[in-house]
N, C-alpha and C. Protein backbone atom coordinates (compact mmCIF):
# COMPACT_ATOMS: atom_id res chain seq x y z
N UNK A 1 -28.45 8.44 105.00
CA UNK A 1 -27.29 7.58 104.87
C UNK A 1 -26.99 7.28 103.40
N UNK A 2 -27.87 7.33 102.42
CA UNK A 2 -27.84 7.11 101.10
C UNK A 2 -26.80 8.42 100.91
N UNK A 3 -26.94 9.27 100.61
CA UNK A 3 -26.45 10.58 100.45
C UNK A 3 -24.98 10.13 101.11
N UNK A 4 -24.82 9.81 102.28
CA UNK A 4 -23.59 9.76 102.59
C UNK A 4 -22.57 8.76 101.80
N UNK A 5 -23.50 7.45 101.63
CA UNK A 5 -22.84 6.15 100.55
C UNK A 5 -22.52 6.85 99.16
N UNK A 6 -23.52 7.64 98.97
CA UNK A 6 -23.31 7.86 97.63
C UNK A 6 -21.84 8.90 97.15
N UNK A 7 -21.50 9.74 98.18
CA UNK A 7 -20.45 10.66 98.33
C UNK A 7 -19.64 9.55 98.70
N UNK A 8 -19.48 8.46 99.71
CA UNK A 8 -17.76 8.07 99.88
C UNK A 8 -17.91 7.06 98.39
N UNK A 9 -18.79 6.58 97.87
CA UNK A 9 -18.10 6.05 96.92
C UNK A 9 -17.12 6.41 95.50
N UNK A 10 -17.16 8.05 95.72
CA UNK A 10 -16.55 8.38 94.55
C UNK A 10 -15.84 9.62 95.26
N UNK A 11 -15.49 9.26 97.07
CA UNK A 11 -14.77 10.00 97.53
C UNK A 11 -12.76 9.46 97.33
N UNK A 12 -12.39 10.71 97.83
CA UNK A 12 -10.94 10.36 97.66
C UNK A 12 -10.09 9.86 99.15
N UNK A 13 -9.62 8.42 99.29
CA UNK A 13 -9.22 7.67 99.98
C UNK A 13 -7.84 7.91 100.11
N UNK A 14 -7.00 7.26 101.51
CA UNK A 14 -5.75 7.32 101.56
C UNK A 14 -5.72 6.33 102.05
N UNK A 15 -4.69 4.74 101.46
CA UNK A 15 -4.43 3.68 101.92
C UNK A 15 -3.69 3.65 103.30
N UNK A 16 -4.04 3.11 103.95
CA UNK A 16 -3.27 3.19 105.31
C UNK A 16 -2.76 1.42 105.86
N UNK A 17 -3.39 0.37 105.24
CA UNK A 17 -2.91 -0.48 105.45
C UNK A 17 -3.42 -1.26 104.64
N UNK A 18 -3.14 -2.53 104.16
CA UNK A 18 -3.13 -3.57 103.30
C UNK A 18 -4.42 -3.37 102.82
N UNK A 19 -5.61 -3.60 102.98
CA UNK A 19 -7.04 -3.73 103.37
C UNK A 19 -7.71 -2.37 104.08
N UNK A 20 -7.50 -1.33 104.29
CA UNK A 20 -7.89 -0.32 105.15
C UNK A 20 -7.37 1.15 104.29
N UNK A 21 -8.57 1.92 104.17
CA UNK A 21 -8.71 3.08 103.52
C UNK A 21 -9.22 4.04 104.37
N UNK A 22 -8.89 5.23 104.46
CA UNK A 22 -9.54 6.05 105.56
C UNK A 22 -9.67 7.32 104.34
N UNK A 23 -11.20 8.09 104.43
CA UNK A 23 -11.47 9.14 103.54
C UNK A 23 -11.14 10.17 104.16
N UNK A 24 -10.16 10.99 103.19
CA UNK A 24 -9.97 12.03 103.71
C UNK A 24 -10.08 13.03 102.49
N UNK A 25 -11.23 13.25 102.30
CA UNK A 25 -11.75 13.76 100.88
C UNK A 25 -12.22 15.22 101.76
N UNK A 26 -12.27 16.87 101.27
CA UNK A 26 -12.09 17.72 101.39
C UNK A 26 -13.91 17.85 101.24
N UNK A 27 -14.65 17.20 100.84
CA UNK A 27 -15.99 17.10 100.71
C UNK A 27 -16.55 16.63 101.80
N UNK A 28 -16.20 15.70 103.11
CA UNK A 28 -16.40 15.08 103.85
C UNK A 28 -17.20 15.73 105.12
N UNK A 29 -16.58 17.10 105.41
CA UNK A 29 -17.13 17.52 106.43
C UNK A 29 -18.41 18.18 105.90
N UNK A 30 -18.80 18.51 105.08
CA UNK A 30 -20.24 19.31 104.44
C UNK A 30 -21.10 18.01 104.73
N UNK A 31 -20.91 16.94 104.35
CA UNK A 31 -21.17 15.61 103.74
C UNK A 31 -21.84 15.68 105.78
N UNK A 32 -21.30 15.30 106.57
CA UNK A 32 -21.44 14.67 107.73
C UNK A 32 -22.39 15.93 108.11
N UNK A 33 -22.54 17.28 107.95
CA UNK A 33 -23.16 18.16 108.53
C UNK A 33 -25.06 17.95 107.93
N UNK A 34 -24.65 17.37 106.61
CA UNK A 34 -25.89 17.18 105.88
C UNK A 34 -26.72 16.20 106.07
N UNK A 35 -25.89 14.93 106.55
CA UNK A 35 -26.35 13.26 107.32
C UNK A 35 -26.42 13.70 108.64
N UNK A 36 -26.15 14.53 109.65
CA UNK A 36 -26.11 13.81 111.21
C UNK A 36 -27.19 13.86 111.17
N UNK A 37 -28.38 14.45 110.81
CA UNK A 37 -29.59 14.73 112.01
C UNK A 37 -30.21 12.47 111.67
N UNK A 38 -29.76 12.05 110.61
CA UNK A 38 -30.36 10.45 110.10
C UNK A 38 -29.18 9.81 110.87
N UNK A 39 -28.18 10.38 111.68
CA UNK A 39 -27.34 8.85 112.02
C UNK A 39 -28.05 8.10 113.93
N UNK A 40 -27.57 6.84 113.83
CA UNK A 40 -28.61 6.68 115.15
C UNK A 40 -27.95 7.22 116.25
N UNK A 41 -28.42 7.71 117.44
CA UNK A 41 -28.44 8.62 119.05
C UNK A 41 -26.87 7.50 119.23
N UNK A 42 -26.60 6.23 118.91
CA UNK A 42 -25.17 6.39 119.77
C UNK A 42 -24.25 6.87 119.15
N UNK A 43 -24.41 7.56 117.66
CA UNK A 43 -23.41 7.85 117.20
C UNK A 43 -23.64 9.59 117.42
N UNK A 44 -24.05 10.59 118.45
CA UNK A 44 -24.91 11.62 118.23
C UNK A 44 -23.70 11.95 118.99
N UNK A 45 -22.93 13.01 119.39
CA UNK A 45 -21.45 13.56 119.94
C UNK A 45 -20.13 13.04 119.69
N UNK A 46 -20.04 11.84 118.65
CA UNK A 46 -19.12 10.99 118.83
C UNK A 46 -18.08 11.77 117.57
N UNK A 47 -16.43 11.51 117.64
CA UNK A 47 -15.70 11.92 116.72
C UNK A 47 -16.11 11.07 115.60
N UNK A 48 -16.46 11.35 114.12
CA UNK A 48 -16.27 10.47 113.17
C UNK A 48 -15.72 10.62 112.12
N UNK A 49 -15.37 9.30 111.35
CA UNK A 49 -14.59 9.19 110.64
C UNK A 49 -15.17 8.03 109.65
N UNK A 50 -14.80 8.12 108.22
CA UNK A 50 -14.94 7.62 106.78
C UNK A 50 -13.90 5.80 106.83
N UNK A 51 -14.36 5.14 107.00
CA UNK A 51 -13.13 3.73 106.20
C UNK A 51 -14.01 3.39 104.90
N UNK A 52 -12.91 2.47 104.69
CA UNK A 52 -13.10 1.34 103.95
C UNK A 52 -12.23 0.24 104.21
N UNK A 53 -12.90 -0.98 104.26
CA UNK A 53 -11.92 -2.48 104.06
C UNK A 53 -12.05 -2.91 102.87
N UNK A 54 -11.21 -3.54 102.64
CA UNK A 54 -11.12 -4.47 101.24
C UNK A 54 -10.96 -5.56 101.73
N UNK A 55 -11.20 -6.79 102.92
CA UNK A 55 -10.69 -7.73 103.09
C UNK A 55 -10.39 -7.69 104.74
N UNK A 56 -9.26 -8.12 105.25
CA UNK A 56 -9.73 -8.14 106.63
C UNK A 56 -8.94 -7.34 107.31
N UNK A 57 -9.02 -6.24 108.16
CA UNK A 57 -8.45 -5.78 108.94
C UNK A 57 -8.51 -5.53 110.73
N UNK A 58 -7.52 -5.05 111.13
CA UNK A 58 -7.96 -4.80 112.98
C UNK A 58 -8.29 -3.44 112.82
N UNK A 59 -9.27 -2.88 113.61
CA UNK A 59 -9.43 -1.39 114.51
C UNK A 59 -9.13 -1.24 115.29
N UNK A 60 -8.26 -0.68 115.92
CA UNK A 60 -7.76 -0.44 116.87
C UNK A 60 -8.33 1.14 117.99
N UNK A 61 -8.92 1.44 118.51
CA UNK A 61 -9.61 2.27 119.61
C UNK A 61 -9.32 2.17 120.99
N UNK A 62 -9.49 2.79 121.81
CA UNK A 62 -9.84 2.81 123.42
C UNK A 62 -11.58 2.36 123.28
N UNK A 63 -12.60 2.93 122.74
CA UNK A 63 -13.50 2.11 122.50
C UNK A 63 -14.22 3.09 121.57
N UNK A 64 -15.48 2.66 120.35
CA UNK A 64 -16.35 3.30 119.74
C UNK A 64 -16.91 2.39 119.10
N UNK A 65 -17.54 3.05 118.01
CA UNK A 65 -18.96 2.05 117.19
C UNK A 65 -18.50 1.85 115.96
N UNK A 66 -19.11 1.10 115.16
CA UNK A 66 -18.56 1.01 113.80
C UNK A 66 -20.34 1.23 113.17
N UNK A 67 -20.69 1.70 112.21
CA UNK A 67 -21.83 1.54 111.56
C UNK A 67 -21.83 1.84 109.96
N UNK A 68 -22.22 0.50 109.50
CA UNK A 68 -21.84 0.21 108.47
C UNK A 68 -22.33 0.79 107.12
N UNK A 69 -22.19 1.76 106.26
CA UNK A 69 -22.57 2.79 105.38
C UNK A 69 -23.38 1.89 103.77
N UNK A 70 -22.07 1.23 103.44
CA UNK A 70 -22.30 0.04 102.33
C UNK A 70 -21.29 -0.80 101.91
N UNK A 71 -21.91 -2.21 101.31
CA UNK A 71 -21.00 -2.79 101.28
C UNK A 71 -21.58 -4.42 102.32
N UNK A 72 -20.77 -4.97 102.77
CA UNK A 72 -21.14 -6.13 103.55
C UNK A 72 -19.54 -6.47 104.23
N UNK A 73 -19.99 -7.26 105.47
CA UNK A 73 -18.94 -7.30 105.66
C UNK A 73 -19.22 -8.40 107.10
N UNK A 74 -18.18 -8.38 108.21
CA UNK A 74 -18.60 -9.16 109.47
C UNK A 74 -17.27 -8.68 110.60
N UNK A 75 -17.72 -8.99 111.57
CA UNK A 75 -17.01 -8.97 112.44
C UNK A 75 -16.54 -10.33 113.03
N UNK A 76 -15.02 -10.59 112.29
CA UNK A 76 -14.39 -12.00 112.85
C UNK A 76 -15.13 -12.35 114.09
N UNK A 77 -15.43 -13.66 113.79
CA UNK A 77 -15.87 -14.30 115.35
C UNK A 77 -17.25 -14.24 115.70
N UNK A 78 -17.89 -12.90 115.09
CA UNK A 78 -19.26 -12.20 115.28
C UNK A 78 -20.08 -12.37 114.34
N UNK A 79 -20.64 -11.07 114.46
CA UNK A 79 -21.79 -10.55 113.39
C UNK A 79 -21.70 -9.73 112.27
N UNK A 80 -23.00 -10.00 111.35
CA UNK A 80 -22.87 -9.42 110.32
C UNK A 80 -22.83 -8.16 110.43
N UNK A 81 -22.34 -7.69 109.20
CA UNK A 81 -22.39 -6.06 109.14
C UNK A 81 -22.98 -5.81 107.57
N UNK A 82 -23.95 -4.88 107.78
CA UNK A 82 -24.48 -4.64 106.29
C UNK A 82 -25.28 -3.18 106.56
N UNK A 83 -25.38 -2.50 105.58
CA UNK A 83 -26.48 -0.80 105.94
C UNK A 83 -27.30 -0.90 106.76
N UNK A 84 -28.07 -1.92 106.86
CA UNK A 84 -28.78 -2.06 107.69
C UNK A 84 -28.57 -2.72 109.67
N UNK A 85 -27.55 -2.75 109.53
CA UNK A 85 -26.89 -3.02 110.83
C UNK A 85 -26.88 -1.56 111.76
N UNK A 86 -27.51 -2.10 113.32
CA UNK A 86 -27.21 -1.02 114.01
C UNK A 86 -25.84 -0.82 114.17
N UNK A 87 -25.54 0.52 114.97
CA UNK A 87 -24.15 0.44 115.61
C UNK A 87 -23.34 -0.72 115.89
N UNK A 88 -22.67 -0.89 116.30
CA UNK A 88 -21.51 -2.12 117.09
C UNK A 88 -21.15 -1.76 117.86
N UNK A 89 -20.79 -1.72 119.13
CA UNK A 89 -19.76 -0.82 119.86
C UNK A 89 -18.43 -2.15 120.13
N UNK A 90 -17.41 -1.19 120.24
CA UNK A 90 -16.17 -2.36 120.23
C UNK A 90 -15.55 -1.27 121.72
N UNK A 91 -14.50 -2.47 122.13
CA UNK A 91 -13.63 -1.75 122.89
C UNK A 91 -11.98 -1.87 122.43
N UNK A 92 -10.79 -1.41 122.28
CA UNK A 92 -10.21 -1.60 123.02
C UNK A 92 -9.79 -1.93 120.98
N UNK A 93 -10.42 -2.90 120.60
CA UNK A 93 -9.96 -3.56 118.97
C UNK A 93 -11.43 -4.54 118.42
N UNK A 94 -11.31 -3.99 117.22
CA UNK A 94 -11.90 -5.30 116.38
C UNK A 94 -11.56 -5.65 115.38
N UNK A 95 -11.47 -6.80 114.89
CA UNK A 95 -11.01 -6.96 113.16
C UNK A 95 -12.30 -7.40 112.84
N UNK A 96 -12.33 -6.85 111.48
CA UNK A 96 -13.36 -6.73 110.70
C UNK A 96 -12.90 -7.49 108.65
N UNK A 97 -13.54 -7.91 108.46
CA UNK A 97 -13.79 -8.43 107.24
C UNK A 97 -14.57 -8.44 106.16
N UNK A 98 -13.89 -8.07 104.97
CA UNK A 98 -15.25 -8.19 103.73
C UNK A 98 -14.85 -7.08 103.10
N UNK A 99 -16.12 -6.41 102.36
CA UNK A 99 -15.74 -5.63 101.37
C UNK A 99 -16.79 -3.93 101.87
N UNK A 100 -16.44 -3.07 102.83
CA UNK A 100 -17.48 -2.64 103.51
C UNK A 100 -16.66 -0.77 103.58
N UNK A 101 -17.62 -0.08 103.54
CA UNK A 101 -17.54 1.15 103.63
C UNK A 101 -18.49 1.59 104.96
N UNK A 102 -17.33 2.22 106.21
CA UNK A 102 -18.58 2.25 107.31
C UNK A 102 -17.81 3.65 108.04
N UNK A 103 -18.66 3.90 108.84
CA UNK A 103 -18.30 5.32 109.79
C UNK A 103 -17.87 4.49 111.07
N UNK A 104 -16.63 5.34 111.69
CA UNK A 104 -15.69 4.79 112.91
C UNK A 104 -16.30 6.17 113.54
N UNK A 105 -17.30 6.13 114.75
CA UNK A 105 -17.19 6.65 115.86
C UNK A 105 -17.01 6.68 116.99
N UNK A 106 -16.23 8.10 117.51
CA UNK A 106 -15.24 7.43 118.59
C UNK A 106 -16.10 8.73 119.42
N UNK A 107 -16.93 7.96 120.68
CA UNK A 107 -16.74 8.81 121.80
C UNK A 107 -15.81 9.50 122.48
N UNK A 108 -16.38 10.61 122.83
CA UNK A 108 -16.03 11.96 123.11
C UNK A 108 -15.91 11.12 125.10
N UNK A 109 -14.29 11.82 124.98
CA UNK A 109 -13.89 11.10 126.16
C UNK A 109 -14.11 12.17 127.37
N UNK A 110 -14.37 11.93 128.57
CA UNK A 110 -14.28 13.28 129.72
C UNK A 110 -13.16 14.14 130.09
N UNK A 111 -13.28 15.05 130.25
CA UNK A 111 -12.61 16.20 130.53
C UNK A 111 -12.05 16.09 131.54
N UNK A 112 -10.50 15.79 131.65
CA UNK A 112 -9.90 15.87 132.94
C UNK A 112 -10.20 16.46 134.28
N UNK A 113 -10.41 16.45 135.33
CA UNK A 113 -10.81 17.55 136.21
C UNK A 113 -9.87 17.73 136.49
């Protein structure tokens, strides 16, 4: 996970809302192939993805995890969030607060029959 902090912090971001940065740095996918085997089993099939907050924002999902890379931060209403925080799982939305760089994974939904 160090390796991964250490790449989004001098990765290249695209503002998407007031407070909310999503990495979409061309380095990213090498980056995640080199971290999965260290991320924890609920994040192990899940789509993921790079943020950042600056302050407070909503997530919006059908449902996934948030796990927090670096930085500090909380979940309005909740709990802390810091590197050392397991997963979170949210459903549906969470707003989140602080100053935090974390991975959004989104389970892999079932296959229509």
């Amino acid at each position: 996970m160090d390796q991964l902090a250490d790449f989004l912090s001098g990765a290249h971001w695209r503002q998407t809302g007031q407070n909310t940065f999503f990495c979409d740095d061309s380095g990213l996918a090498e980056i995640w192939i080199k971290v999965a085997e260290y991320f924890p089993k609920q994040l192990k099939g899940c789509g993921l993805q790079a943020w950042k907050i600056t302050g407070t924002t909503k997530m919006v999902e059908q449902k996934g995890f948030i796990k927090p890379v670096s930085g500090e931060g909380t979940i309005v209403g909740g709990e802390a969030l810091t590197p050392d925080s397991s997963p979170v799982f949210f459903e549906k939305e969470v707003i989140l607060s602080g100053s935090l760089l974390f991975i959004l994974a989104i389970p892999q939904s079932p296959s229509p029959a």
